[in-house]
C-alpha atoms as a PDB file:
ATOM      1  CA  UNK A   1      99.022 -44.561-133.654  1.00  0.00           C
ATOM      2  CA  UNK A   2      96.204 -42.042-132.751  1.00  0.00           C
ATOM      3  CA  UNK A   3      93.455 -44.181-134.300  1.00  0.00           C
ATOM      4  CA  UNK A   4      95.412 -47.124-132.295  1.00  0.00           C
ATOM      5  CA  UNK A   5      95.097 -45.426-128.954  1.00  0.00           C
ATOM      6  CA  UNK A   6      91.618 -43.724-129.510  1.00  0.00           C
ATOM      7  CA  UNK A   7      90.113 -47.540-130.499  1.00  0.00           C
ATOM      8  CA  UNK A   8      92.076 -48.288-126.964  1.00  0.00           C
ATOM      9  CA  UNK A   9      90.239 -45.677-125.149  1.00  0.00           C
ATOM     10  CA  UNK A  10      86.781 -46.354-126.773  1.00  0.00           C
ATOM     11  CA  UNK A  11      86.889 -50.222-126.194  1.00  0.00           C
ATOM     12  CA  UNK A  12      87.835 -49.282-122.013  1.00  0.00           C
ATOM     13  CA  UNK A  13      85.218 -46.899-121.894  1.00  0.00           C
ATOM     14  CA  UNK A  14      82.725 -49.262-123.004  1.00  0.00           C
ATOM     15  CA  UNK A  15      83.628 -51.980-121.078  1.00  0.00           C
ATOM     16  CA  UNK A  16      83.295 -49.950-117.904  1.00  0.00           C
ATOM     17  CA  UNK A  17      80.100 -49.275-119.005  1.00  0.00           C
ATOM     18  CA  UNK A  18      79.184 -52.991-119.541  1.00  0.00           C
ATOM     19  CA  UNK A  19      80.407 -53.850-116.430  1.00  0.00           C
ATOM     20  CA  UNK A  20      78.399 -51.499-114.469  1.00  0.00           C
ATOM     21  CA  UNK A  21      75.707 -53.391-111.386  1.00  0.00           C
ATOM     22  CA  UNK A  22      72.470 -53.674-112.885  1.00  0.00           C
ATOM     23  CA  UNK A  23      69.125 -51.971-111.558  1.00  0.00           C
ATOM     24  CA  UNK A  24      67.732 -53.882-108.321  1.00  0.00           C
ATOM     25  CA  UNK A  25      63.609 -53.110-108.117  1.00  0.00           C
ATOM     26  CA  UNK A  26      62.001 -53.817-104.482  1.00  0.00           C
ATOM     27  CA  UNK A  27      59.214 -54.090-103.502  1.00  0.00           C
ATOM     28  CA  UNK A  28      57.084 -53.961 -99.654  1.00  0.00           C
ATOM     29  CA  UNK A  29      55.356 -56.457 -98.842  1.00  0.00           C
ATOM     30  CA  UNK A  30      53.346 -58.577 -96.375  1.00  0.00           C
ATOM     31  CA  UNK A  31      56.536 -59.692 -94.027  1.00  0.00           C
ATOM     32  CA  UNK A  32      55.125 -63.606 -92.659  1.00  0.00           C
ATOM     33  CA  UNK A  33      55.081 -62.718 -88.811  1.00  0.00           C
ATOM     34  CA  UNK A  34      53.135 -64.331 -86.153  1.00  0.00           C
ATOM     35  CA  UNK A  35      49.986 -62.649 -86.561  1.00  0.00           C
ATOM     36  CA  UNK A  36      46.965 -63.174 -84.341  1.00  0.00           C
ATOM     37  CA  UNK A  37      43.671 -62.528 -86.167  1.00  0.00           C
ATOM     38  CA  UNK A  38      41.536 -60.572 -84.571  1.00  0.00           C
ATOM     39  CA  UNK A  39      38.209 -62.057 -85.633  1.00  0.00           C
ATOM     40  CA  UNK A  40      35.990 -60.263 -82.947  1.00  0.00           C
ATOM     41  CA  UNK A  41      36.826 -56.788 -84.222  1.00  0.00           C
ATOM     42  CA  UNK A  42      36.322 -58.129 -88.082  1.00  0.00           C
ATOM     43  CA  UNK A  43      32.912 -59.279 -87.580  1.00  0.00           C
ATOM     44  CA  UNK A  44      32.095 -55.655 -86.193  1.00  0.00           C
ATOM     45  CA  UNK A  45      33.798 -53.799 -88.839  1.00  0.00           C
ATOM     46  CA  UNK A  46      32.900 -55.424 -92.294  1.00  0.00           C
ATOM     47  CA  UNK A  47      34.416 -53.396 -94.157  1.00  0.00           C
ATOM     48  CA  UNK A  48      37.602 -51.239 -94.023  1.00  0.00           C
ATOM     49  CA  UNK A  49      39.149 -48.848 -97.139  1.00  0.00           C
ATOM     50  CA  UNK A  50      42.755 -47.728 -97.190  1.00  0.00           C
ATOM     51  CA  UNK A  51      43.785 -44.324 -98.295  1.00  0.00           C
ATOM     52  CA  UNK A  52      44.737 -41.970 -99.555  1.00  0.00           C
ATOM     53  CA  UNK A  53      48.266 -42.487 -98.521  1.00  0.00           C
ATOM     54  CA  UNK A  54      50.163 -39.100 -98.912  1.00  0.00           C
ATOM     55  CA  UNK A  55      53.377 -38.987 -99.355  1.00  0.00           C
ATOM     56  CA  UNK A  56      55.860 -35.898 -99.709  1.00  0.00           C
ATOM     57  CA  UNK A  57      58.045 -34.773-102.648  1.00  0.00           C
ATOM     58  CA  UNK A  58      61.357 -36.445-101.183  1.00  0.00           C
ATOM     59  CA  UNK A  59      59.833 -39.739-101.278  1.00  0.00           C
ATOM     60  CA  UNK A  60      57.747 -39.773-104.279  1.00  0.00           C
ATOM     61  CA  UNK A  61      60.465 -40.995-106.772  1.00  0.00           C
ATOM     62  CA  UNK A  62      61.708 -44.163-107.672  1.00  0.00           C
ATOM     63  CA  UNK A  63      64.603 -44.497-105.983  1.00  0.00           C
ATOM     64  CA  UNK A  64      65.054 -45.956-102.147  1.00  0.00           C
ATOM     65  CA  UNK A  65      65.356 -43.113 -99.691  1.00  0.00           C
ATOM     66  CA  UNK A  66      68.747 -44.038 -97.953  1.00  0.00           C
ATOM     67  CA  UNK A  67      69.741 -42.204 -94.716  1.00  0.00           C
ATOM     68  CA  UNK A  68      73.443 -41.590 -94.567  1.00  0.00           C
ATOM     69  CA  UNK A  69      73.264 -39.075 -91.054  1.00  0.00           C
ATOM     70  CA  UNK A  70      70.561 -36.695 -89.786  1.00  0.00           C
ATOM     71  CA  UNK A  71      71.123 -34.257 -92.641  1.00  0.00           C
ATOM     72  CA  UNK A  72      71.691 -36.363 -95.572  1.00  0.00           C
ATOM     73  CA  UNK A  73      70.400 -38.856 -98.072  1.00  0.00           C
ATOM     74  CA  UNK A  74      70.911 -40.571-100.522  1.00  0.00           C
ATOM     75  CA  UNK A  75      68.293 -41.191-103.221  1.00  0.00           C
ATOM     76  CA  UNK A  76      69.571 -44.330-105.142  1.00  0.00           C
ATOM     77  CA  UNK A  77      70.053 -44.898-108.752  1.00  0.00           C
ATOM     78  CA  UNK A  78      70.844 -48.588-108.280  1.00  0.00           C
ATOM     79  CA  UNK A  79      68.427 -49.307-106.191  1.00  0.00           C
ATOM     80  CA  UNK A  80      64.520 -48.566-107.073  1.00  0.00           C
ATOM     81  CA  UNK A  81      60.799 -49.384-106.243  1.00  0.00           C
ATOM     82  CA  UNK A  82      59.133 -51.844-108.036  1.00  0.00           C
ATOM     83  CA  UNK A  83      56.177 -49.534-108.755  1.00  0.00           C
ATOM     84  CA  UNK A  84      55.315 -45.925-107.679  1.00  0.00           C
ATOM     85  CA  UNK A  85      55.662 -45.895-103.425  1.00  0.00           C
ATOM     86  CA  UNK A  86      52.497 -44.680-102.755  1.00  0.00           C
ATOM     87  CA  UNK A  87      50.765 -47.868-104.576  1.00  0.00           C
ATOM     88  CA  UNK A  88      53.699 -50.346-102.466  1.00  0.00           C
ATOM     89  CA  UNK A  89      53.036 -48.579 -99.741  1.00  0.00           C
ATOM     90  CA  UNK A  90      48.889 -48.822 -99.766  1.00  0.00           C
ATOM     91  CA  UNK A  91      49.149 -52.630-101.467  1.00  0.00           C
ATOM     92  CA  UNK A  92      51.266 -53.415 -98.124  1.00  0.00           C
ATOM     93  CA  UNK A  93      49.307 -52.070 -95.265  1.00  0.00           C
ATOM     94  CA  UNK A  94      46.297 -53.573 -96.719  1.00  0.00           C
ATOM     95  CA  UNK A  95      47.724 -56.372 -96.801  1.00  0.00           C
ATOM     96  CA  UNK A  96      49.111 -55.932 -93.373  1.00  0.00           C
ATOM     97  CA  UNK A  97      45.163 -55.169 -92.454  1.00  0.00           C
ATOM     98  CA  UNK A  98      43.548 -57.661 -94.044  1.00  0.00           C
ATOM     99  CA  UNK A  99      45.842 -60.597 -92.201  1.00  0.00           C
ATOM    100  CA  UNK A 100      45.080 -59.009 -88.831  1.00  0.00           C
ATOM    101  CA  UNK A 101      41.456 -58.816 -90.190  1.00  0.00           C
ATOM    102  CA  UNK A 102      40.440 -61.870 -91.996  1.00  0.00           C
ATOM    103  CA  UNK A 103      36.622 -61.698 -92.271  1.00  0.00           C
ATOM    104  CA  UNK A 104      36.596 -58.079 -92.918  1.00  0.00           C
ATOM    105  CA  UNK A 105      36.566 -56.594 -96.597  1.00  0.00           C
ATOM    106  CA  UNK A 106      39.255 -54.416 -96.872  1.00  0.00           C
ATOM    107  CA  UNK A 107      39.901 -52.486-100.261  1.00  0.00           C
ATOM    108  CA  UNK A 108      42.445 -50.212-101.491  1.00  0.00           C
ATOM    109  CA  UNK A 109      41.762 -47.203-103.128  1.00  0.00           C
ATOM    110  CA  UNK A 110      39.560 -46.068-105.045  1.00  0.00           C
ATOM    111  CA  UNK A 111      36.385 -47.954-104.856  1.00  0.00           C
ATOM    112  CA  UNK A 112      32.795 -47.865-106.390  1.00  0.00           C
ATOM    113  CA  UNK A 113      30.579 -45.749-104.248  1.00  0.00           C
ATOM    114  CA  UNK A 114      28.450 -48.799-104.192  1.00  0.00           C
ATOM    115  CA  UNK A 115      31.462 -50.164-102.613  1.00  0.00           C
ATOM    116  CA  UNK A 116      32.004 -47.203-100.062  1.00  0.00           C
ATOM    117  CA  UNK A 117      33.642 -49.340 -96.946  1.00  0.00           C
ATOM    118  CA  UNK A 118      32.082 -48.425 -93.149  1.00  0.00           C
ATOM    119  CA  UNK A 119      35.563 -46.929 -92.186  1.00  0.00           C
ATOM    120  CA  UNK A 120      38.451 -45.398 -94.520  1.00  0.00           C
ATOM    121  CA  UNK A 121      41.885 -45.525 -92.764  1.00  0.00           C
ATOM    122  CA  UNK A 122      43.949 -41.748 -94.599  1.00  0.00           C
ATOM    123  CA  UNK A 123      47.935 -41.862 -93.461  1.00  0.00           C
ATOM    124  CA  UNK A 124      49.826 -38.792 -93.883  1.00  0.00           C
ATOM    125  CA  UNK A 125      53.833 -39.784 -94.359  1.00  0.00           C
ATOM    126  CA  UNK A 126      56.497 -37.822 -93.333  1.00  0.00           C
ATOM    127  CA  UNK A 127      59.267 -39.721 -92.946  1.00  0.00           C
ATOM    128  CA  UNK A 128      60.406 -43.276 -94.131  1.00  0.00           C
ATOM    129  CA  UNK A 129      63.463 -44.113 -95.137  1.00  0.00           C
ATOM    130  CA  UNK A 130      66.513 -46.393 -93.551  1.00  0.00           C
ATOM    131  CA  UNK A 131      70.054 -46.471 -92.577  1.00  0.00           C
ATOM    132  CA  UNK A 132      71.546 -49.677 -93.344  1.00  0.00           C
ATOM    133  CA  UNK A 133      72.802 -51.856 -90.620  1.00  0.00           C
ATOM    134  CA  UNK A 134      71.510 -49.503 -88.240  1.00  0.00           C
ATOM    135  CA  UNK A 135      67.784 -48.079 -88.483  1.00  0.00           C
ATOM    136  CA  UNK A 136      64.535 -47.441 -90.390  1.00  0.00           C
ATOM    137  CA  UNK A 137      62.160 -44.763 -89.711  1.00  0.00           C
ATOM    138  CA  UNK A 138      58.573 -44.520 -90.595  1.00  0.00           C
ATOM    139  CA  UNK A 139      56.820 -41.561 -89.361  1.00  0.00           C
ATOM    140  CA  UNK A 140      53.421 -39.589 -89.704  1.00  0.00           C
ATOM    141  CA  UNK A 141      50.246 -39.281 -88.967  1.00  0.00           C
ATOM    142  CA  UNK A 142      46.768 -41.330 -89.653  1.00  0.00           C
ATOM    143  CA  UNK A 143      42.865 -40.702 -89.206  1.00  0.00           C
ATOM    144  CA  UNK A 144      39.891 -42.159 -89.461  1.00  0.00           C
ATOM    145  CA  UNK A 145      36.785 -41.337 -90.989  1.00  0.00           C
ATOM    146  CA  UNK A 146      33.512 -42.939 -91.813  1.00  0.00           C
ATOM    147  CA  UNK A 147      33.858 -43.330 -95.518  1.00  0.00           C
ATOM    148  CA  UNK A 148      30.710 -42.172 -96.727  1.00  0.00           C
ATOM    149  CA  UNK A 149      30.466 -39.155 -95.112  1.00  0.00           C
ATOM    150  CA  UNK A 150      34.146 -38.198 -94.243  1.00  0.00           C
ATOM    151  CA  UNK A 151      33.041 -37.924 -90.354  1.00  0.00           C
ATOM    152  CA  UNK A 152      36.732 -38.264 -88.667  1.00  0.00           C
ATOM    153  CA  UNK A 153      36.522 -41.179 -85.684  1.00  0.00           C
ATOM    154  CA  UNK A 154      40.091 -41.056 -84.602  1.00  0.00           C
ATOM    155  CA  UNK A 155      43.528 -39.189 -85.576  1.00  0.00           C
ATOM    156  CA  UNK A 156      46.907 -40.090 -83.901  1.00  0.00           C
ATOM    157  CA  UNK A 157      50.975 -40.062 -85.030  1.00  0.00           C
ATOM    158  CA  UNK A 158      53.317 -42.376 -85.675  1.00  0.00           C
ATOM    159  CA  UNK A 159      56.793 -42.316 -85.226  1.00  0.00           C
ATOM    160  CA  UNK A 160      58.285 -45.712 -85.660  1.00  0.00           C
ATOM    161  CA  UNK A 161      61.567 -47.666 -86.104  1.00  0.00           C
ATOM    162  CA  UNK A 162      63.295 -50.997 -86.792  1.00  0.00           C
ATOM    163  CA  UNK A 163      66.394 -52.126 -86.581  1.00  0.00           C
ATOM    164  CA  UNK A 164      68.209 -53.004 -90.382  1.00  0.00           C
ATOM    165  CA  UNK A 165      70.104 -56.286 -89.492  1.00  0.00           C
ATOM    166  CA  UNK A 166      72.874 -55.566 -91.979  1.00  0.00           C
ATOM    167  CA  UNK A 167      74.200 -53.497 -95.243  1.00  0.00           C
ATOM    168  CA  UNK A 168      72.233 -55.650 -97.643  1.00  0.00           C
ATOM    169  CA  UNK A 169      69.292 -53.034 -98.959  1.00  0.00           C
ATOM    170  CA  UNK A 170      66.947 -55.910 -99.348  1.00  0.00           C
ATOM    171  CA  UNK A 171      67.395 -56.755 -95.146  1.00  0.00           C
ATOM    172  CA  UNK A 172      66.324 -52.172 -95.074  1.00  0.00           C
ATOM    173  CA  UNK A 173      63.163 -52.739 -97.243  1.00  0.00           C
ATOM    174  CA  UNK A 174      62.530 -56.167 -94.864  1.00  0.00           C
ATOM    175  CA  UNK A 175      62.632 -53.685 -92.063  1.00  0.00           C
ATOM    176  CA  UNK A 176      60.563 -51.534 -93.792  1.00  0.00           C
ATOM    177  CA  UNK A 177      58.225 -53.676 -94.198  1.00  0.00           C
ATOM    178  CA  UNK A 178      57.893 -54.580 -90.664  1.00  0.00           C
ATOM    179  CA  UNK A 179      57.232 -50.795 -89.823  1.00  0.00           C
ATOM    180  CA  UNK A 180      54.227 -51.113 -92.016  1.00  0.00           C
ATOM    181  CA  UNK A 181      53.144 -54.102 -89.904  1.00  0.00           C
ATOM    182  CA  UNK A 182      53.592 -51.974 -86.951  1.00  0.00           C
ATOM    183  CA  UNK A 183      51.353 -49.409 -88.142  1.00  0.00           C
ATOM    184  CA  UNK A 184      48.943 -51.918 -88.950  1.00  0.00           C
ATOM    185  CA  UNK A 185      49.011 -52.899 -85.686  1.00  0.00           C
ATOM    186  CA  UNK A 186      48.679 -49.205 -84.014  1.00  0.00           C
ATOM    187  CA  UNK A 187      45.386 -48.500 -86.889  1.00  0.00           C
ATOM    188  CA  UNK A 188      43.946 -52.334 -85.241  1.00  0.00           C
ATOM    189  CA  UNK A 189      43.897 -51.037 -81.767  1.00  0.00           C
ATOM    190  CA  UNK A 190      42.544 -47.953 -82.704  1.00  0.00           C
ATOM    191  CA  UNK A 191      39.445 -49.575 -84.479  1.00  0.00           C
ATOM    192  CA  UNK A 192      39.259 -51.763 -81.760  1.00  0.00           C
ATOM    193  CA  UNK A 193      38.517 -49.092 -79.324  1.00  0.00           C
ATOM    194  CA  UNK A 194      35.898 -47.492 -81.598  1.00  0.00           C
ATOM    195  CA  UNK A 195      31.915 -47.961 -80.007  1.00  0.00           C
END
């Protein structure tokens, strides 16, 4: 009877295990909005670099960053970055850059010093994360600096939101990725007004 029950007790233990959700990876990206080029400003700035993007400790880990009030998150298990943040995060805004900037060449870091770009755009993150159905939050501050010589042009802060248009976590890291468009925006107009 004991070996009876015990079998009973392994077999429901291991199919609650089976029938646990699966691990979802996301990943930021490039969102398609109506973007209008701004070919003027990318004939007078050939080239552009992006980063170092800094993040802090809270949000350098795999899981999404999930805002449950003022004073608490979440860090998921379930749901997780595709790759490390700080590479979605720089991949995106380049991205974000280099559709708002279409004859410029922007790179990523690092680069060759052969390759040293006439501006490098440095972001300092402080806050990004998202309440589903309700808000996500990207906040910080930026600079930027003639590349070769790390001469700084401009600084400013961010502080930045979007509204999440439901629970689904994919519909947060959507919103997400509009905040980086945002801040692609904001670094544009900055350039632009740069002699």
């Amino acid at each position: 009877m004991k070996l009876l029950m015990t079998s009973w007790l392994v077999l429901l233990f291991l199919s609650a295990c089976s029938a646990s959700k699966p691990t979802l990876f996301h990943t930021l990206g490039s969102v398609n909005a109506a973007i209008q080029p701004d070919l003027a400003l990318s004939k007078r700035i050939p080239s552009l670099g992006v980063g170092p993007i800094k993040l802090p400790s809270l949000l350098d880990r795999e899981g999404l960053v999930l805002r449950r009030s003022d004073f608490t998150l979440n860090i998921s298990d379930k749901h997780q970055w595709g790759g490390q943040l700080k590479d979605e995060f720089t991949i995106a805004l380049t991205q974000h850059l280099q559709r708002r900037l279409p004859k410029t060449h922007i790179r990523a870091i690092p680069w060759e010093l052969e390759q040293t770009p006439l501006y490098q755009v440095v972001v300092n993150v402080s806050r990004f994360d998202a309440m589903p159905a309700k808000v996500a939050s990207l906040q910080g501050d930026w600079r930027i600096e003639q590349a070769k010589d790390g001469k700084i042009v401009s600084t400013g802060l961010f502080d930045l939101e979007r509204p999440v248009k439901g629970e689904a976590i994919s519909l947060m890291v959507q919103a997400q990725s509009l905040l980086l468009s945002d801040l692609a925006d904001q670094l544009i107009a900055q350039l632009a007004s740069i002699p």
